[in-house]
C-alpha atoms as a PDB file:
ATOM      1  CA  UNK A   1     123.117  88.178  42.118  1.00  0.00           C
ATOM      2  CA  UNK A   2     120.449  89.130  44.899  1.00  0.00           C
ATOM      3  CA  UNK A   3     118.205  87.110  46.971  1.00  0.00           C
ATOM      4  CA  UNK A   4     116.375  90.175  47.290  1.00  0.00           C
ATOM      5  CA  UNK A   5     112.937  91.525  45.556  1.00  0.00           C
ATOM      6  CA  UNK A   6     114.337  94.197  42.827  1.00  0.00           C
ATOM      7  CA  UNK A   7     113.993  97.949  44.083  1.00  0.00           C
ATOM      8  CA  UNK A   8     110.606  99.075  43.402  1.00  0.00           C
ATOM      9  CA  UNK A   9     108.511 102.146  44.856  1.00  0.00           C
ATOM     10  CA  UNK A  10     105.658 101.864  46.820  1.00  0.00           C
ATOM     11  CA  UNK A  11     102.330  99.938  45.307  1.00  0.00           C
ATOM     12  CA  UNK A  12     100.192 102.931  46.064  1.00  0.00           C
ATOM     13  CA  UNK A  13     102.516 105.402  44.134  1.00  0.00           C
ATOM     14  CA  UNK A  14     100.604 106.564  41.455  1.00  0.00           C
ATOM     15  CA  UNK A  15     100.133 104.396  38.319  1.00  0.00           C
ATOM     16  CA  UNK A  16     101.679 105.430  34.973  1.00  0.00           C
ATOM     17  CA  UNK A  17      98.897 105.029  31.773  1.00  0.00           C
ATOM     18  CA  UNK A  18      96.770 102.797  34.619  1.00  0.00           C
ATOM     19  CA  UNK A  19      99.883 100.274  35.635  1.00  0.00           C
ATOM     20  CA  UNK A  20     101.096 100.536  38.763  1.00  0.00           C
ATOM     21  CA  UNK A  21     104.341 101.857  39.819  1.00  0.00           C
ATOM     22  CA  UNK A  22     105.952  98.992  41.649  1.00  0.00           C
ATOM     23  CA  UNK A  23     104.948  96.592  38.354  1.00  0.00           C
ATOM     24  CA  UNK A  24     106.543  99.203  36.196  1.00  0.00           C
ATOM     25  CA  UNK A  25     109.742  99.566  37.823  1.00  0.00           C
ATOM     26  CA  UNK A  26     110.001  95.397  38.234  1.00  0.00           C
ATOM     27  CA  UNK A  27     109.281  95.177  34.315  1.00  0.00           C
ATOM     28  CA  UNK A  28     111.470  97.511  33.303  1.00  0.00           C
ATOM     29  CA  UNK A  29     114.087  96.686  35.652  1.00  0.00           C
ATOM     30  CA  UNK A  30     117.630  95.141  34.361  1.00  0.00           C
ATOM     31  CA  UNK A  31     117.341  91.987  35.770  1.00  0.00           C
ATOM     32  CA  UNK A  32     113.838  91.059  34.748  1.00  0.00           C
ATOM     33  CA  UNK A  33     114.949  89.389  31.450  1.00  0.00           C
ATOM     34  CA  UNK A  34     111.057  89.535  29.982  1.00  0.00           C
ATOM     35  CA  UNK A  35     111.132  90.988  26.406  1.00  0.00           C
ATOM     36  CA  UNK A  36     108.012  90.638  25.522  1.00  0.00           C
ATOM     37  CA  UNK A  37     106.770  92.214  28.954  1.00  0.00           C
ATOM     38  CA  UNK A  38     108.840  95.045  28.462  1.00  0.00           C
ATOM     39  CA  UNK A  39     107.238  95.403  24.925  1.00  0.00           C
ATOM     40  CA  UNK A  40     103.987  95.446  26.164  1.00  0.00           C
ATOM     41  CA  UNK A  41     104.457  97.793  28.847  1.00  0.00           C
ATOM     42  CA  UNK A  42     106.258  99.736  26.147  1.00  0.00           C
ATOM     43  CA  UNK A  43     103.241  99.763  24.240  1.00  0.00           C
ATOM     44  CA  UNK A  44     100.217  99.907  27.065  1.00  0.00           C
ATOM     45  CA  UNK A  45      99.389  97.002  26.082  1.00  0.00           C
ATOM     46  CA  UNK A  46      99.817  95.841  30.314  1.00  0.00           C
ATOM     47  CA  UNK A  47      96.163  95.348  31.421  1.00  0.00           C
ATOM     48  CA  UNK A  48      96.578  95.341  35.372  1.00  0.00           C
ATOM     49  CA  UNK A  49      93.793  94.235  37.905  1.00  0.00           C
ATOM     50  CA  UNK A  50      94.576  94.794  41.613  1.00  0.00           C
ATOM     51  CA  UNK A  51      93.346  92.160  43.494  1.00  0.00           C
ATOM     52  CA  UNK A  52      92.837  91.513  47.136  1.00  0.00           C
ATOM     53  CA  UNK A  53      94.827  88.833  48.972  1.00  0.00           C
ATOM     54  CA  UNK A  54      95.246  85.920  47.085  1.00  0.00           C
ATOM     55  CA  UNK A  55      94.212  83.632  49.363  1.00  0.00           C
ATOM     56  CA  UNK A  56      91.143  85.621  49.286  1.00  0.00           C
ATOM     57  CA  UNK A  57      87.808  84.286  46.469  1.00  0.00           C
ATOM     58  CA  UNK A  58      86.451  87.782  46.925  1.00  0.00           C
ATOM     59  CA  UNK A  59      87.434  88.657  43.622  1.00  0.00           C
ATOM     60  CA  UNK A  60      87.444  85.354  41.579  1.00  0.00           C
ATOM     61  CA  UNK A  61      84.283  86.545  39.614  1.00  0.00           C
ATOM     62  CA  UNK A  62      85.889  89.996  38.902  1.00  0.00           C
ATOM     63  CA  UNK A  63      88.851  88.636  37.827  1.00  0.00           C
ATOM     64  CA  UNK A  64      86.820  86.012  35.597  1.00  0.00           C
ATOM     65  CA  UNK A  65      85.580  88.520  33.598  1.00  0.00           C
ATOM     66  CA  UNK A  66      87.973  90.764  33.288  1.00  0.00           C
ATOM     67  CA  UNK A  67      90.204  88.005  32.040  1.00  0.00           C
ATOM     68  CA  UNK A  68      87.794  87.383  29.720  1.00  0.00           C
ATOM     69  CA  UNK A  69      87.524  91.022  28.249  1.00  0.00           C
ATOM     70  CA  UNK A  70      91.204  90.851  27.385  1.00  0.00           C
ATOM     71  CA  UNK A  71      91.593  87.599  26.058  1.00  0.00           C
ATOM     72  CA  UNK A  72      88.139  88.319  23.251  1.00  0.00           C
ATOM     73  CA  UNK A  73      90.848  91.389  22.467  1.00  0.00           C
ATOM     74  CA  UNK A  74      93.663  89.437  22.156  1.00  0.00           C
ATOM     75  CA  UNK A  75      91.777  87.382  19.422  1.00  0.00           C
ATOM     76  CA  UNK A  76      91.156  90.722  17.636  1.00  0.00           C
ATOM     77  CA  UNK A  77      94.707  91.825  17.379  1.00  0.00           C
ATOM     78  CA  UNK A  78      96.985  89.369  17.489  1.00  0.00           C
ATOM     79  CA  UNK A  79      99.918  91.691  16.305  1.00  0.00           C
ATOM     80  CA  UNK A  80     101.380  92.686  19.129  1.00  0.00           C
ATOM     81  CA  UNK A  81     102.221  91.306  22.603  1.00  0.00           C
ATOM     82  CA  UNK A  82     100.087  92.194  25.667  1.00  0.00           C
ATOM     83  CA  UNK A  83      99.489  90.720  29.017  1.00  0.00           C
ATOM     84  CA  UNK A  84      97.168  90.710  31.838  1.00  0.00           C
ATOM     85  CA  UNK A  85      98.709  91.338  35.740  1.00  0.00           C
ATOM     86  CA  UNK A  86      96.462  90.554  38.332  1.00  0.00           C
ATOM     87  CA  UNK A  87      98.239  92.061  41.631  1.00  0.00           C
ATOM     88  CA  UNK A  88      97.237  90.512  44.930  1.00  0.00           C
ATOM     89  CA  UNK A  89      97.912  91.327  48.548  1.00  0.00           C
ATOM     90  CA  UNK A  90      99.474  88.697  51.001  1.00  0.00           C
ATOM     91  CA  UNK A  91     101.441  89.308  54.612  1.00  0.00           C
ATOM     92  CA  UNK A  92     103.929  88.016  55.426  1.00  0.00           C
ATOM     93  CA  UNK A  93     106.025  86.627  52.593  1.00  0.00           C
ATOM     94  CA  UNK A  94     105.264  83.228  51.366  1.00  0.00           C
ATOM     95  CA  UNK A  95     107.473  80.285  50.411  1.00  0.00           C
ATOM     96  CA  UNK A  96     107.328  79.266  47.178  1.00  0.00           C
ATOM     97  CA  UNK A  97     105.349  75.769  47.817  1.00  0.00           C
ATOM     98  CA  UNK A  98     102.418  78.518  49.774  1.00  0.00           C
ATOM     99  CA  UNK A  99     102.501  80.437  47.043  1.00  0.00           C
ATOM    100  CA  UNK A 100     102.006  77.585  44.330  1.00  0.00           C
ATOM    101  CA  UNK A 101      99.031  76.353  46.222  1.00  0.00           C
ATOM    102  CA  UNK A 102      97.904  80.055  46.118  1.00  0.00           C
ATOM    103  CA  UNK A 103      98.536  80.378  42.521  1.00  0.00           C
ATOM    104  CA  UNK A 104      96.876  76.921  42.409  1.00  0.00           C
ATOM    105  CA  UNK A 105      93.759  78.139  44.275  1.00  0.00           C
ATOM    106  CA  UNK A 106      92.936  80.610  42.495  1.00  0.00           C
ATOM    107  CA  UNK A 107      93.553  79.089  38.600  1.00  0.00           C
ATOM    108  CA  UNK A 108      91.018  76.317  40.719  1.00  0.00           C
ATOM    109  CA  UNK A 109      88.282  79.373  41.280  1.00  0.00           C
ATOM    110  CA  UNK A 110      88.341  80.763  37.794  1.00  0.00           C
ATOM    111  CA  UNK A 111      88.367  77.283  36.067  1.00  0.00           C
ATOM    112  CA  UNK A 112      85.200  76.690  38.546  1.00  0.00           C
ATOM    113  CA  UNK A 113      83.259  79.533  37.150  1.00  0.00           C
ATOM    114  CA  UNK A 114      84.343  78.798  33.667  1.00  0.00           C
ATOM    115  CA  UNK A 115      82.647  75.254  34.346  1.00  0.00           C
ATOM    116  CA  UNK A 116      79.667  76.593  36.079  1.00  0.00           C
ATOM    117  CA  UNK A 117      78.988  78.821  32.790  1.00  0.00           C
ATOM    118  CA  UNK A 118      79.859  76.224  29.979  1.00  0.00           C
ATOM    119  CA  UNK A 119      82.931  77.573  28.091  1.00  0.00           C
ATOM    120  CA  UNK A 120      84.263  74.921  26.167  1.00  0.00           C
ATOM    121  CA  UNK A 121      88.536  74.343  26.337  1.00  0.00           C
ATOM    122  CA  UNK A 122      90.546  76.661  23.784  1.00  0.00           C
ATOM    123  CA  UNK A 123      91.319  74.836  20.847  1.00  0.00           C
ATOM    124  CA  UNK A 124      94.719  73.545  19.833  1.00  0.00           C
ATOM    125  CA  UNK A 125      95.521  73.042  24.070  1.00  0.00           C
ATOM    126  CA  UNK A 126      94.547  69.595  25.881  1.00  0.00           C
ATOM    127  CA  UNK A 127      92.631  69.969  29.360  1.00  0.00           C
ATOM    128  CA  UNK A 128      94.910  67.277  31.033  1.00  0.00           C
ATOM    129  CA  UNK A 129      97.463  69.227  33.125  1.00  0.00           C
ATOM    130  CA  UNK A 130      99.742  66.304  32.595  1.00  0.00           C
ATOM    131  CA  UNK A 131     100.117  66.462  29.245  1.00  0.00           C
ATOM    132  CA  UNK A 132     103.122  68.490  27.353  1.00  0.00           C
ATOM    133  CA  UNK A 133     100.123  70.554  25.361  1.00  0.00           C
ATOM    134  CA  UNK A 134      98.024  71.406  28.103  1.00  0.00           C
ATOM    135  CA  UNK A 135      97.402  75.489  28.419  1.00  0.00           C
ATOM    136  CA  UNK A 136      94.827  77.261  30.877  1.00  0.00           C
ATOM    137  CA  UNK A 137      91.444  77.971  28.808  1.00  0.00           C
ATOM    138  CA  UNK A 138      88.871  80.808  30.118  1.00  0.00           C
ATOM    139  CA  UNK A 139      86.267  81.649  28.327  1.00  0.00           C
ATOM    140  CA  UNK A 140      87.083  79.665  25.260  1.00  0.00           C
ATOM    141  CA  UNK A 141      90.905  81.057  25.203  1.00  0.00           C
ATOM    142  CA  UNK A 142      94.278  79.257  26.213  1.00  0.00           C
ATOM    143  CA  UNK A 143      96.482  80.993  28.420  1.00  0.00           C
ATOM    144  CA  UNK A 144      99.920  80.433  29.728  1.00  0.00           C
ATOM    145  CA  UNK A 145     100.754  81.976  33.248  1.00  0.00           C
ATOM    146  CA  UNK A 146     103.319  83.416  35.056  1.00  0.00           C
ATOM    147  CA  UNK A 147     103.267  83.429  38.685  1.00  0.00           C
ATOM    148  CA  UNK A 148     105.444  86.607  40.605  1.00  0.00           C
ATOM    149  CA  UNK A 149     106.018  86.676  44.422  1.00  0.00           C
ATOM    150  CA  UNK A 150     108.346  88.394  46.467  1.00  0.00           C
ATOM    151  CA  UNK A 151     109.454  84.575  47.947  1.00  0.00           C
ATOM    152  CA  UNK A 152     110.605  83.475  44.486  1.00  0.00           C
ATOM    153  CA  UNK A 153     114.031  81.889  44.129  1.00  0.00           C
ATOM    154  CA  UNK A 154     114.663  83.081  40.772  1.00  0.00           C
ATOM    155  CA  UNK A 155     115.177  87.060  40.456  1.00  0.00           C
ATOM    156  CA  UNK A 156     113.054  87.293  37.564  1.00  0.00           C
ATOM    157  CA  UNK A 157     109.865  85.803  39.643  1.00  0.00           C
ATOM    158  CA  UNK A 158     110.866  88.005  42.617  1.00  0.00           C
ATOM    159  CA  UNK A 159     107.974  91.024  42.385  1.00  0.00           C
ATOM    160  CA  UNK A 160     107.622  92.524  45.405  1.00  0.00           C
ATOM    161  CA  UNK A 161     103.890  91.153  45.611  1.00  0.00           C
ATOM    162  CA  UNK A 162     102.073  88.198  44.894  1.00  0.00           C
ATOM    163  CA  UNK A 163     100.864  88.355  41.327  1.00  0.00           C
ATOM    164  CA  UNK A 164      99.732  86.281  38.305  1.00  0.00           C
ATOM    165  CA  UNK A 165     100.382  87.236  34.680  1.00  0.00           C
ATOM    166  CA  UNK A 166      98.382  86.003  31.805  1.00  0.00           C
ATOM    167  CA  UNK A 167      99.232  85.477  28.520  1.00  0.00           C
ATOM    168  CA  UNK A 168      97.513  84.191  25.899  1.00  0.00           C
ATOM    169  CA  UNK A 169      98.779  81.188  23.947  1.00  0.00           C
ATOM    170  CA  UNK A 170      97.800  82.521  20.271  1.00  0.00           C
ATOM    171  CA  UNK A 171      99.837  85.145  20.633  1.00  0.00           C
ATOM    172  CA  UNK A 172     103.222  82.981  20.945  1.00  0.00           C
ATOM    173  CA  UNK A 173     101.639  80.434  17.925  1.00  0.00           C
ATOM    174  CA  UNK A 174     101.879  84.006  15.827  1.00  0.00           C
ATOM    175  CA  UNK A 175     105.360  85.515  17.103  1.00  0.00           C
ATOM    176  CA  UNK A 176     106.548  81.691  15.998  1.00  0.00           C
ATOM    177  CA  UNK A 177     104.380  82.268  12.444  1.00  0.00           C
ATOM    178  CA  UNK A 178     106.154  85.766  11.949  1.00  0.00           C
ATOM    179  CA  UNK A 179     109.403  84.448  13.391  1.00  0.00           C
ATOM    180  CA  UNK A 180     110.321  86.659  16.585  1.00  0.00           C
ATOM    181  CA  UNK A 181     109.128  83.979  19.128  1.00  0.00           C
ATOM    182  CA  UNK A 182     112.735  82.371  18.585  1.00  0.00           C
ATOM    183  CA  UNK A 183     114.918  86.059  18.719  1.00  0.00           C
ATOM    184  CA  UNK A 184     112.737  86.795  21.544  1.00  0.00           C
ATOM    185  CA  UNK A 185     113.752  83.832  22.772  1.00  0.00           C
ATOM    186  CA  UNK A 186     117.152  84.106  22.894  1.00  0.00           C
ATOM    187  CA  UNK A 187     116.748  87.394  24.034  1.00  0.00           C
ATOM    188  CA  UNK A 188     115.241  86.257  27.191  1.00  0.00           C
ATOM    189  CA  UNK A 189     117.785  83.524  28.263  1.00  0.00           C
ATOM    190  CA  UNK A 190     120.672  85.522  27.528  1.00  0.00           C
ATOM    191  CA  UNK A 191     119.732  88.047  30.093  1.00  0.00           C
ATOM    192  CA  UNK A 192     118.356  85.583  32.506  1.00  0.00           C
ATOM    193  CA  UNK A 193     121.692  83.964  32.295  1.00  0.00           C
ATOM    194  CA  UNK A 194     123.834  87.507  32.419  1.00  0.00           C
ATOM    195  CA  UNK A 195     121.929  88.453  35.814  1.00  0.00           C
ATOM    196  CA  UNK A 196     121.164  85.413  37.522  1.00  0.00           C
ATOM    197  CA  UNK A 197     123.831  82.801  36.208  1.00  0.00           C
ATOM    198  CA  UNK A 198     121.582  80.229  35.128  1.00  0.00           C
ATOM    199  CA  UNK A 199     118.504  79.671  32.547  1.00  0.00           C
ATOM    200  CA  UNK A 200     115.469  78.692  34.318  1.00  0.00           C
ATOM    201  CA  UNK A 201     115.402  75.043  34.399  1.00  0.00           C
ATOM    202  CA  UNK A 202     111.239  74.723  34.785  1.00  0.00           C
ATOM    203  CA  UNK A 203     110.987  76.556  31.459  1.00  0.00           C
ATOM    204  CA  UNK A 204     110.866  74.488  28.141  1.00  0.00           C
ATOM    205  CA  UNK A 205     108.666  75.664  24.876  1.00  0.00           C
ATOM    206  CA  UNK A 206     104.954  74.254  24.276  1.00  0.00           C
ATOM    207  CA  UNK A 207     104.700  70.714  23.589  1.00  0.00           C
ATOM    208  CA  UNK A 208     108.037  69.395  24.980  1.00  0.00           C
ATOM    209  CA  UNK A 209     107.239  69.306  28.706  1.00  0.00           C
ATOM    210  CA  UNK A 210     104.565  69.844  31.364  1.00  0.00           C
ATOM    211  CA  UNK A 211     103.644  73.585  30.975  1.00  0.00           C
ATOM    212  CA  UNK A 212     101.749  73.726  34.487  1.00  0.00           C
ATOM    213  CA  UNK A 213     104.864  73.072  35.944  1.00  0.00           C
ATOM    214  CA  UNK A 214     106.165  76.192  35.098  1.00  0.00           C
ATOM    215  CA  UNK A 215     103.398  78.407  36.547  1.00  0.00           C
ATOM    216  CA  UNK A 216     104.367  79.104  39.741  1.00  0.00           C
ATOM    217  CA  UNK A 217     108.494  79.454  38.861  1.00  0.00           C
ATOM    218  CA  UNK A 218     109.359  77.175  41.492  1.00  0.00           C
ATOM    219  CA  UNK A 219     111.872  74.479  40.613  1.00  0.00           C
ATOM    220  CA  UNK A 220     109.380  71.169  40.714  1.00  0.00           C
ATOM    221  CA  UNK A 221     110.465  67.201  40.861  1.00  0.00           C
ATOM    222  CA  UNK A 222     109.905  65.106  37.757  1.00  0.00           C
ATOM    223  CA  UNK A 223     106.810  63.498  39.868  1.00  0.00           C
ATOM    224  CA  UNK A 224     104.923  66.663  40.816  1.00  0.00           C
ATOM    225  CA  UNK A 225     101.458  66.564  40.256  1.00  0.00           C
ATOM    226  CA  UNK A 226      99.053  69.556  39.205  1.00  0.00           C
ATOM    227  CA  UNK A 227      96.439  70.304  41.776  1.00  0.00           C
ATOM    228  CA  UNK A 228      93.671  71.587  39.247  1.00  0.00           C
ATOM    229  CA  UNK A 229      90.923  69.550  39.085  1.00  0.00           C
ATOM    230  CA  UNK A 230      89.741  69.858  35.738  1.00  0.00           C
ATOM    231  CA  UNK A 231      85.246  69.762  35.439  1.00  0.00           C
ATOM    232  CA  UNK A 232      83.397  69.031  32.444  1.00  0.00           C
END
């Protein structure tokens, strides 16, 4: 085990089919236990926005809609798995509570402008951050998201940058209809438990405890409360 971001090259490097080096060699990198990741990267089905810092709003509105582009395509194929990587900028390395109130921050901003334009919440999720079904919604869509930062305790949240990963909640409801969500599953803890001796403790499926809690990958207290502010 490492304490240690995973060995990546440089962000500038040059991007392979439009994803950028460092993300590719983190993804496909033994100890990130991600199947599903790995499948989409496989598959350039990886939609990657580089961002500024992310304590920065200078790209909210950019990242708004170009979280919105890929979750209307989600909707049309819902075959595969794909995600969407938004990779910020932030000096020096943050502890995990900065970066959750980052993370925090910025789901704040896009939820804003969601608000501001009158998107209704995805179907099938609640809007109370509290409850066990709750699920970001942009533009109409449900989301679940991953949070990456070189500060993470957990190896397979350590990415050399801040980042967060979006993916969209209709596409686990049809790997559970077609049966791979479970093998996948498996899959995932397995590793996680070869490389880093433990499953992640925050993680537990839809429904059965708070998913906000497991955004950011840090290791919260049964009384944590979600910052978002939800407006309707």
């Amino acid at each position: 085990m490492t304490n240690r971001p995973i060995d990546v090259p440089r962000a500038d490097a040059p991007p392979i089919n439009g994803v950028p080096r460092d993300l590719e060699a983190f993804v496909k990198s033994d100890q990130f236990p991600c199947v599903g990741a790995k499948s989409a990267l496989a598959l350039a089905q990886l939609t990657v926005l580089e961002g500024d810092d992310i304590l920065s709003p200078t790209r909210d509105a950019e990242l708004y809609e170009a979280l919105g582009r890929f979750g209307a395509a989600t909707q049309q194929d819902t075959r595969g798995v794909a995600s969407f990587a938004c990779l910020f900028t932030h000096r020096p390395i943050m502890s995990e509570v900065e970066f959750e109130t980052a993370l925090w921050t910025r789901i704040q901003a896009l939820h804003d402008i969601d608000a501001e334009r009158g998107q209704h919440w995805a179907d099938g999720v609640d809007n109370d951050p509290a409850s066990p079904v709750f699920s970001l919604s942009i533009n109409g869509i449900a989301f679940f998201v991953v949070g990456l930062h070189p500060g993470a305790s957990r190896p397979a949240r350590r990415f050399c940058r801040p980042a967060l990963v979006f993916n969209a909640h209709e596409q686990f409801e049809q790997l559970r209809m077609d049966g791979r969500y479970g093998r996948m599953q498996s899959i995932i803890r397995e590793r996680e438990l070869a490389h880093t001796g433990s499953i992640n403790p925050m993680l537990t499926d839809f429904g059965r405890g708070r998913e906000a809690a497991q955004y950011s990958g840090r290791k919260v207290q049964p009384g944590w409360t979600c910052p978002l502010k939800i407006k309707t």
